[in-house]
N, C-alpha and C. Protein backbone atom coordinates (compact mmCIF):
# COMPACT_ATOMS: atom_id res chain seq x y z
N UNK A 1 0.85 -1.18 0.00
CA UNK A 1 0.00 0.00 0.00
C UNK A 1 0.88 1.24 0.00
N UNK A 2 0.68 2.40 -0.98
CA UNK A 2 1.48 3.35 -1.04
C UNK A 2 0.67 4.43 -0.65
N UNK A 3 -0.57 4.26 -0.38
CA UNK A 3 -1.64 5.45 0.26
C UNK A 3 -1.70 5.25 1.43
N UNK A 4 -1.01 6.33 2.27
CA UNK A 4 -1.21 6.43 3.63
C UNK A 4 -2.32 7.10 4.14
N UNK A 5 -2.72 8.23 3.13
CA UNK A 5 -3.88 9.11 3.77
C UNK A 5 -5.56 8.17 4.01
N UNK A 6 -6.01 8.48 4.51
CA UNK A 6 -6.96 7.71 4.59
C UNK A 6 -8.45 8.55 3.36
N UNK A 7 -8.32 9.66 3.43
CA UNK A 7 -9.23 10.00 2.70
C UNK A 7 -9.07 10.36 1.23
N UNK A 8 -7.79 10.42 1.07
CA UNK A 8 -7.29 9.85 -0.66
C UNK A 8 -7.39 8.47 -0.65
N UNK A 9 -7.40 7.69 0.35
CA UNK A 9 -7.59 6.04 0.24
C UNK A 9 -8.87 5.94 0.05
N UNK A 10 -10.26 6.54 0.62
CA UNK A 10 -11.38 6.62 0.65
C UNK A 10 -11.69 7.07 -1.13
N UNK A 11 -10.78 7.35 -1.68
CA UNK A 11 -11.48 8.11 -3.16
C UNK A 11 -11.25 6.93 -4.31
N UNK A 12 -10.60 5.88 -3.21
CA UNK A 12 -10.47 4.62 -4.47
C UNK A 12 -11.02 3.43 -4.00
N UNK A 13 -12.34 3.63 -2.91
CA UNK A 13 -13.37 2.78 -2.65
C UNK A 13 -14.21 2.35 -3.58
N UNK A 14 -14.04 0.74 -3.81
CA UNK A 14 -14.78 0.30 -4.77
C UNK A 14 -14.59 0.26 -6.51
N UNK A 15 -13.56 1.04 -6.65
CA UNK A 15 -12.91 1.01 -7.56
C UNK A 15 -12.98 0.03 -8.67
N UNK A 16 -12.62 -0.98 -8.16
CA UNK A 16 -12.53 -2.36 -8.54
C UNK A 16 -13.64 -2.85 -9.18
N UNK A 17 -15.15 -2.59 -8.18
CA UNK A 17 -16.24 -2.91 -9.14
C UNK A 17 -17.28 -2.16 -9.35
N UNK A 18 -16.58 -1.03 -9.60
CA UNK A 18 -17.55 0.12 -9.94
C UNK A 18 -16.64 1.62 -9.88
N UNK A 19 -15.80 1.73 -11.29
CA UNK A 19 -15.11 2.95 -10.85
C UNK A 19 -15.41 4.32 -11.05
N UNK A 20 -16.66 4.08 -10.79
CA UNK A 20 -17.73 5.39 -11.02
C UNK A 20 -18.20 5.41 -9.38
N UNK A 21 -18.23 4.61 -8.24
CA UNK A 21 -18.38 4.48 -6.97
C UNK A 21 -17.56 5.51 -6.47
N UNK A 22 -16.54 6.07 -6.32
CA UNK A 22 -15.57 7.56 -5.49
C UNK A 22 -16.81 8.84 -5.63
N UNK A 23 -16.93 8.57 -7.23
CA UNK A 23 -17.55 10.03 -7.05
C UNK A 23 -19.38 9.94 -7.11
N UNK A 24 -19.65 8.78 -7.08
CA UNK A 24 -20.93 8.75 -6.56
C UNK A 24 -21.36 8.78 -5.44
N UNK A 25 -20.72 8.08 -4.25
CA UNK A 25 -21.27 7.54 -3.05
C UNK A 25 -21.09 9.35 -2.19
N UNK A 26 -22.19 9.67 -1.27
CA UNK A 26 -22.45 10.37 -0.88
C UNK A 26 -22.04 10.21 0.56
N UNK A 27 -21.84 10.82 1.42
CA UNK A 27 -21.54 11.00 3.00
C UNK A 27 -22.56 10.34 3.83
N UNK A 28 -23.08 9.55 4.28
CA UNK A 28 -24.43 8.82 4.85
C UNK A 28 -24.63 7.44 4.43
N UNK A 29 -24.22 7.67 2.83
CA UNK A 29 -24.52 5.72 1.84
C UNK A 29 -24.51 5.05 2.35
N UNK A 30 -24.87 3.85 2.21
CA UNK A 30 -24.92 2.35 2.95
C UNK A 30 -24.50 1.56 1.74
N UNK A 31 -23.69 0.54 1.97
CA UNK A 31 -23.72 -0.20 0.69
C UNK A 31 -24.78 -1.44 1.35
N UNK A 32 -25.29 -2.30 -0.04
CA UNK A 32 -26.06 -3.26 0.56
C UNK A 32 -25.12 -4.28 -0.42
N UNK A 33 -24.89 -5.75 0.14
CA UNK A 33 -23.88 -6.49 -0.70
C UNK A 33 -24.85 -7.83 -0.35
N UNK A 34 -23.94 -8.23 -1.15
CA UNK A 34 -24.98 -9.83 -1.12
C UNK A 34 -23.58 -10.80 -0.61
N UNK A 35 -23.52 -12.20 -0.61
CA UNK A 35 -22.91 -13.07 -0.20
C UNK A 35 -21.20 -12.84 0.21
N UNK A 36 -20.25 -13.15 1.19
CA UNK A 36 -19.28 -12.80 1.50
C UNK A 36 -18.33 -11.60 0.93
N UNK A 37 -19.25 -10.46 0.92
CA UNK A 37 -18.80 -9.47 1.33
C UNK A 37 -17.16 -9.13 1.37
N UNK A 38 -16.42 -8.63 0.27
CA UNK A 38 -15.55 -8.09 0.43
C UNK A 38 -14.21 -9.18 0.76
N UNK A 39 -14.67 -10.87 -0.06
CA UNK A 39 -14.03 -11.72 -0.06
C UNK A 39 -12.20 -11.70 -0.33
N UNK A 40 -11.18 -12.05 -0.03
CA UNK A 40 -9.78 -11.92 -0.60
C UNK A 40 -9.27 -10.07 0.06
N UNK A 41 -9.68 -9.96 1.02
CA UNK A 41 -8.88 -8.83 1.24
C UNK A 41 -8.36 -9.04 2.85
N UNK A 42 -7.49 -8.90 2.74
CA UNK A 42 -7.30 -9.42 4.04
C UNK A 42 -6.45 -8.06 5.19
N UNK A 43 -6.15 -6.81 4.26
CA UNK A 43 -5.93 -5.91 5.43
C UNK A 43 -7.11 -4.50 5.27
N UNK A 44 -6.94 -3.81 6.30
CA UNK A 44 -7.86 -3.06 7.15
C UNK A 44 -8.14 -2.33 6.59
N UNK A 45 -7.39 -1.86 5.05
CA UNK A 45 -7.37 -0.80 4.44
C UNK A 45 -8.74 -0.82 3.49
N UNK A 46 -9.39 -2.23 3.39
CA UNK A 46 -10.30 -1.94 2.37
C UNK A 46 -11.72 -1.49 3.12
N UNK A 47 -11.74 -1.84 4.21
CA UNK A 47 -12.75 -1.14 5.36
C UNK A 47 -12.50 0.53 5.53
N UNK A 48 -11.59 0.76 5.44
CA UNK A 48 -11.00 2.31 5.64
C UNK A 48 -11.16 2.83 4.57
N UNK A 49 -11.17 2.52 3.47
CA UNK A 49 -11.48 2.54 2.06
C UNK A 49 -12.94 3.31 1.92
N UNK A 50 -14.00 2.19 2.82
CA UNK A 50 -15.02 2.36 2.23
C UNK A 50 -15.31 3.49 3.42
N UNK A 51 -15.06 3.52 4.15
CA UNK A 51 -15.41 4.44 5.88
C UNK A 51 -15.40 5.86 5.46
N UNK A 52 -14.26 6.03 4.79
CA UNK A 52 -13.66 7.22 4.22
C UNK A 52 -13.89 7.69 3.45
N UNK A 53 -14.97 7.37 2.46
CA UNK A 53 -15.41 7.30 1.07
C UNK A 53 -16.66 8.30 1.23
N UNK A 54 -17.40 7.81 2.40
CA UNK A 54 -18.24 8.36 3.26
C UNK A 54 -19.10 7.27 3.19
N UNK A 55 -19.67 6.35 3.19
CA UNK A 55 -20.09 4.99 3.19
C UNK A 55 -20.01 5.47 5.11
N UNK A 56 -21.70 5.45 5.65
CA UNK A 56 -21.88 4.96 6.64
C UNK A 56 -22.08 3.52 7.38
N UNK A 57 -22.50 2.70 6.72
CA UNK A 57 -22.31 1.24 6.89
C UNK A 57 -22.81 0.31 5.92
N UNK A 58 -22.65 -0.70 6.38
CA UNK A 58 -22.64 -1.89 4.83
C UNK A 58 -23.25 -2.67 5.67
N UNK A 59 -24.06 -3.33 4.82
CA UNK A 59 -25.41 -4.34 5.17
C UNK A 59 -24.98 -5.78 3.88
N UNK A 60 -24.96 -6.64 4.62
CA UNK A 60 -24.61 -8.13 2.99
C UNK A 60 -25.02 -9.26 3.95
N UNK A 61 -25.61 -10.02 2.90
CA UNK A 61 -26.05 -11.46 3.43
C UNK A 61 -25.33 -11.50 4.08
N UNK A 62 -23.79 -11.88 3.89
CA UNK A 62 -22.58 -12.32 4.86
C UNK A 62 -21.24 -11.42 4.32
N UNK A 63 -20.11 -11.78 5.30
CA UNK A 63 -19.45 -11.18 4.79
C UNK A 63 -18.28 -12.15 5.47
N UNK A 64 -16.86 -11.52 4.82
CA UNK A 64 -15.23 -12.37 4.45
C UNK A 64 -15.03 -12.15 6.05
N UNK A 65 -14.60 -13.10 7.15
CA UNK A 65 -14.65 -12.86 8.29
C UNK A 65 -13.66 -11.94 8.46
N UNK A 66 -12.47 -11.86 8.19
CA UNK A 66 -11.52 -10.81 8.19
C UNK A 66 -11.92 -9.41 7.84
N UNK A 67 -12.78 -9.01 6.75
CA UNK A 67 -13.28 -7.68 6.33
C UNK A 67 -14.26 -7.41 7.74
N UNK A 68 -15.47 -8.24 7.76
CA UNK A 68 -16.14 -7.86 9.46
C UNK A 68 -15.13 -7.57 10.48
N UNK A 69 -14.19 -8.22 10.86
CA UNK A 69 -13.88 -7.78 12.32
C UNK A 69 -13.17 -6.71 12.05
N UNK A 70 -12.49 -6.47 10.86
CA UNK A 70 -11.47 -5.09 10.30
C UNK A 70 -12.85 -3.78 10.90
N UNK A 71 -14.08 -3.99 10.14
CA UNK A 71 -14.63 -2.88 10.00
C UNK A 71 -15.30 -2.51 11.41
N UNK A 72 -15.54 -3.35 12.22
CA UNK A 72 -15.68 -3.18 13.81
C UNK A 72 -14.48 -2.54 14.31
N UNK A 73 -13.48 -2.97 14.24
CA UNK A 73 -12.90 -2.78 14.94
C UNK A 73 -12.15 -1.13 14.40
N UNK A 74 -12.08 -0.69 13.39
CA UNK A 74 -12.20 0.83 12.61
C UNK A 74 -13.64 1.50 12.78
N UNK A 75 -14.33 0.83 13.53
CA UNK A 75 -15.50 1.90 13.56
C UNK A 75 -16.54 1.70 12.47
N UNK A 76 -16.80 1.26 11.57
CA UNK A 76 -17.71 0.84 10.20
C UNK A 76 -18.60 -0.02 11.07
N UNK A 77 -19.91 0.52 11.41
CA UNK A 77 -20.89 -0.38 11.36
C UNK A 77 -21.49 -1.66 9.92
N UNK A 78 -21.47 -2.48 10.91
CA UNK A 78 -21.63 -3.90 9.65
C UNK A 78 -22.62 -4.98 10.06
N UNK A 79 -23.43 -5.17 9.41
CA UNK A 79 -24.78 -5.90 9.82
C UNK A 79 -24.84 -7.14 8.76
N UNK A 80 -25.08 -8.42 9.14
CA UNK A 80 -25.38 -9.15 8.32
C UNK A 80 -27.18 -9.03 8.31
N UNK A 81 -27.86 -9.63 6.89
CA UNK A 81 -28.93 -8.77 6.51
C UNK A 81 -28.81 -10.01 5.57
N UNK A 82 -29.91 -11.50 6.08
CA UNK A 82 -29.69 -12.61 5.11
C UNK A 82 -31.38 -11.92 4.15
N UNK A 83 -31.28 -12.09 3.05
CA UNK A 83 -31.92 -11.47 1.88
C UNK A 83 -32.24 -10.13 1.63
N UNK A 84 -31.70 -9.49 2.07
CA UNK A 84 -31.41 -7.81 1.76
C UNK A 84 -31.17 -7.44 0.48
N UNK A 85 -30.51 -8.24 -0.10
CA UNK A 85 -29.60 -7.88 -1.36
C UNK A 85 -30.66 -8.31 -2.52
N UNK A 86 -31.39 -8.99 -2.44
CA UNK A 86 -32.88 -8.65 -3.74
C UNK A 86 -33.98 -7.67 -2.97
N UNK A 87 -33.80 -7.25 -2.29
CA UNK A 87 -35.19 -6.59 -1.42
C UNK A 87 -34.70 -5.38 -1.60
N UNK A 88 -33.21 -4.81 -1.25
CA UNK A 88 -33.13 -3.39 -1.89
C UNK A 88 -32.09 -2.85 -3.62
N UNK A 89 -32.35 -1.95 -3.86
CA UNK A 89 -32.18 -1.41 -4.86
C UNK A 89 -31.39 -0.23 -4.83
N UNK A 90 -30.50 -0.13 -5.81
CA UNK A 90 -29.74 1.25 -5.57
C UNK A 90 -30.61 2.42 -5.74
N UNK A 91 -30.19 3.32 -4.64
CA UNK A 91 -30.65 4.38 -4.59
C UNK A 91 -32.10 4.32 -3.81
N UNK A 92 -32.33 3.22 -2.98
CA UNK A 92 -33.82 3.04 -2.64
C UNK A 92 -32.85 3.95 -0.85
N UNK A 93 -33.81 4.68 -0.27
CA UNK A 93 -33.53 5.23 1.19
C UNK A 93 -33.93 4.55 2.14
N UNK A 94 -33.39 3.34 3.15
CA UNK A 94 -33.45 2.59 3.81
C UNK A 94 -33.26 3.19 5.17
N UNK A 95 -33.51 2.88 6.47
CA UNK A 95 -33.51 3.05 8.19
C UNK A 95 -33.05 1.92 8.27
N UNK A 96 -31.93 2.20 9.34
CA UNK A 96 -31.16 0.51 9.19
C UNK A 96 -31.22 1.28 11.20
N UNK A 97 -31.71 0.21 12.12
CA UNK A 97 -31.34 0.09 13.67
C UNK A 97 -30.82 -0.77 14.04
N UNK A 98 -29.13 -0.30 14.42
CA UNK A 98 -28.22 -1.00 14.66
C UNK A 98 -28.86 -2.11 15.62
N UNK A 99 -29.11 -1.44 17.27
CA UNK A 99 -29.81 -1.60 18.30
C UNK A 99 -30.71 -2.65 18.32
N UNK A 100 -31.56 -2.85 17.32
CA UNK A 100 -33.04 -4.05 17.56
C UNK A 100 -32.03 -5.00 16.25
N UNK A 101 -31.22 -4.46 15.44
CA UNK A 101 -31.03 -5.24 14.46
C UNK A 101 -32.16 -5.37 13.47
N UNK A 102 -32.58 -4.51 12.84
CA UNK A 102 -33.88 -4.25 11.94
C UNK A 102 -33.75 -2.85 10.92
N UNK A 103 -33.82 -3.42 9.05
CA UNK A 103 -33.92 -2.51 8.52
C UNK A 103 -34.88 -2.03 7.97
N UNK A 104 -35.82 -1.08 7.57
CA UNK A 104 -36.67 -0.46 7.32
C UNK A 104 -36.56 -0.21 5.87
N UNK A 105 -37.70 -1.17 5.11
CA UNK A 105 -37.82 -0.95 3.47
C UNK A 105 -38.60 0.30 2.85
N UNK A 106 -38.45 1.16 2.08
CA UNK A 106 -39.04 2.26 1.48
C UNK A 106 -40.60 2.23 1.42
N UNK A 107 -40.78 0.67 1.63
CA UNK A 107 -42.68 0.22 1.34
C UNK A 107 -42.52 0.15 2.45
N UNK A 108 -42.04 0.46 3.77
CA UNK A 108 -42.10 0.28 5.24
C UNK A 108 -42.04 -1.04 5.92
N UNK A 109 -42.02 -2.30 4.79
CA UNK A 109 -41.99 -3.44 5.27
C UNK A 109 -40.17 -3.26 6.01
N UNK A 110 -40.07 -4.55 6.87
CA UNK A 110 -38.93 -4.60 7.69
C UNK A 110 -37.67 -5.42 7.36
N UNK A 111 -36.74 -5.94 7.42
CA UNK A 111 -35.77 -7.16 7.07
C UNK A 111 -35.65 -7.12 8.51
N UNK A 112 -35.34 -8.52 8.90
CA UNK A 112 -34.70 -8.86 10.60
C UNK A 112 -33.15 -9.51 10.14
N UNK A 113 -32.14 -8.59 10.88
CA UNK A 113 -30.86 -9.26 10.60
C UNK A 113 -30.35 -9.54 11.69
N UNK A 114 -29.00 -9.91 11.73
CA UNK A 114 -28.36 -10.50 12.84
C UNK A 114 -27.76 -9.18 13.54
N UNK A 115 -28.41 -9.22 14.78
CA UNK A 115 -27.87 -7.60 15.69
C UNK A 115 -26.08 -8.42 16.02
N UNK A 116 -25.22 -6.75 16.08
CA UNK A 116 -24.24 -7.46 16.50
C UNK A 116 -24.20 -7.74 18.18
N UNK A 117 -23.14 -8.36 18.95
CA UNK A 117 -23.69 -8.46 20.29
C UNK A 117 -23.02 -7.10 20.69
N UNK A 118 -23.48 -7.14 21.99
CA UNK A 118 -23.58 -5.18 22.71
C UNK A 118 -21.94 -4.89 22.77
N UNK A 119 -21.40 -5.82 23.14
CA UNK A 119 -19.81 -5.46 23.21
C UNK A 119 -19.05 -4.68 21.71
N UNK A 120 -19.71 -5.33 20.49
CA UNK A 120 -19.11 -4.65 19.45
C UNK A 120 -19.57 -3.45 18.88
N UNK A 121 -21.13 -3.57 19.44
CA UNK A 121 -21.64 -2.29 19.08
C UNK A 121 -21.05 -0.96 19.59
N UNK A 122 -20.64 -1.39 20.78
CA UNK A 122 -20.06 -0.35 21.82
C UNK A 122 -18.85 -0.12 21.06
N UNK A 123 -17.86 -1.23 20.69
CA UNK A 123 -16.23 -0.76 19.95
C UNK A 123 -17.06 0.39 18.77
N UNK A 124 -17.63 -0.36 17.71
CA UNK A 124 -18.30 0.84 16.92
C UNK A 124 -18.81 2.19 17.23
N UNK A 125 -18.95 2.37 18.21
CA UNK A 125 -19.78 3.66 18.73
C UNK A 125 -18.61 4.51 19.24
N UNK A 126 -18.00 3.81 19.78
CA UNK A 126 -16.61 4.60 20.43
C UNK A 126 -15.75 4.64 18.83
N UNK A 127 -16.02 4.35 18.11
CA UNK A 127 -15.15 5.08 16.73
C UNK A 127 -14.18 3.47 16.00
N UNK A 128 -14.26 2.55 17.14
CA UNK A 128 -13.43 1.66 16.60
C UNK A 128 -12.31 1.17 17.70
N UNK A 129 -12.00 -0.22 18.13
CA UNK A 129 -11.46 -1.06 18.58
C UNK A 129 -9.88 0.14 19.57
N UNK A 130 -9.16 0.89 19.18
CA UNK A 130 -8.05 1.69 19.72
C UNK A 130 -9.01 2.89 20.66
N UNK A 131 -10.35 3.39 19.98
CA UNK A 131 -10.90 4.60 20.85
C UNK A 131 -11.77 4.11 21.88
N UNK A 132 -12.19 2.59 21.78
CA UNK A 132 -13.39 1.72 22.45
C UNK A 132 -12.08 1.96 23.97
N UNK A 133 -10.74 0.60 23.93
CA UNK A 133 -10.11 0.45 24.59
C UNK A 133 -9.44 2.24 25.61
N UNK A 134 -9.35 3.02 24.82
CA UNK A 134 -9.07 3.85 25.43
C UNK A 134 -9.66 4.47 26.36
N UNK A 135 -11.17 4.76 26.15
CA UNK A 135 -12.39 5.01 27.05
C UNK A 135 -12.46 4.11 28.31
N UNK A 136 -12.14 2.74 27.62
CA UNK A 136 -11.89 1.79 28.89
C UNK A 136 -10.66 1.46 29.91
N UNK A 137 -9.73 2.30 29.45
CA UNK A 137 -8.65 2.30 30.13
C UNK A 137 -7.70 1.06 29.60
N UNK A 138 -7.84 0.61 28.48
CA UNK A 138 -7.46 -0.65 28.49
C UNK A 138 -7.89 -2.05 28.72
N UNK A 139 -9.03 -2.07 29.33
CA UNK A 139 -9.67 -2.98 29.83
C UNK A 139 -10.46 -3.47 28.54
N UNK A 140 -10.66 -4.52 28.51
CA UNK A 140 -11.61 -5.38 27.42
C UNK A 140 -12.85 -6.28 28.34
């Protein structure tokens, strides 16, 4: 990796499959993905990628276990969401609650996904796994 900045790293989110994605995705976006999620990447940068991009969180049937704990632990809220990925549509405006684990469809119908448990929600909320621990003194 020769990009250290994180928000010039953020301008080559998605790149790969969609290199019209930098200058589309808006500050708030959600991506919605379907089956293992962000498969073959195995460092932190492609979570930081998308964080930075302005991508508020990503919703996919499943996802590459390494990309999930990267994006917890950087702060990227990440929800698995088993049939999400035919139910929404780009550009459709979704309510996603971290909290009950429930997203909210444009026809108001609901998806039930897998809430994460309270401990990671908390690393997420505190910004990510280094600002979680710090609040805690170190303590886990």
């Amino acid at each position: 990796m020769t990009i250290t900045d994180y928000k010039d790293l953020g301008r080559h989110a998605m790149e790969g499959v969609d290199p019209e994605f930098p200058m589309k995705v808006k500050q708030g976006d959600i991506i919605v993905a379907g089956r293992n999620f962000d498969c073959g990447s195995s460092r932190e940068h492609a979570a930081i990628a998308i964080k930075y991009s302005g991508v508020s969180a990503v919703l996919a049937e499943s996802f590459a276990r390494i990309f999930f704990r990267n994006a917890i632990n950087i702060g990227l809220p990440v929800m698995r969401c088993p049939g999400i990925r035919e139910r929404v549509k780009e550009g459709d405006v979704i309510e996603v609650d971290f909290l009950r684990g429930v997203v909210t469809l444009p026809d108001g119908s609901t998806i039930t996904c897998e809430k994460l448990p309270e401990r990671l929600l908390k690393v997420v909320a505190s910004g990510g796994l280094i600002e979680y621990l710090a609040k805690k003194g170190g303590e886990i």
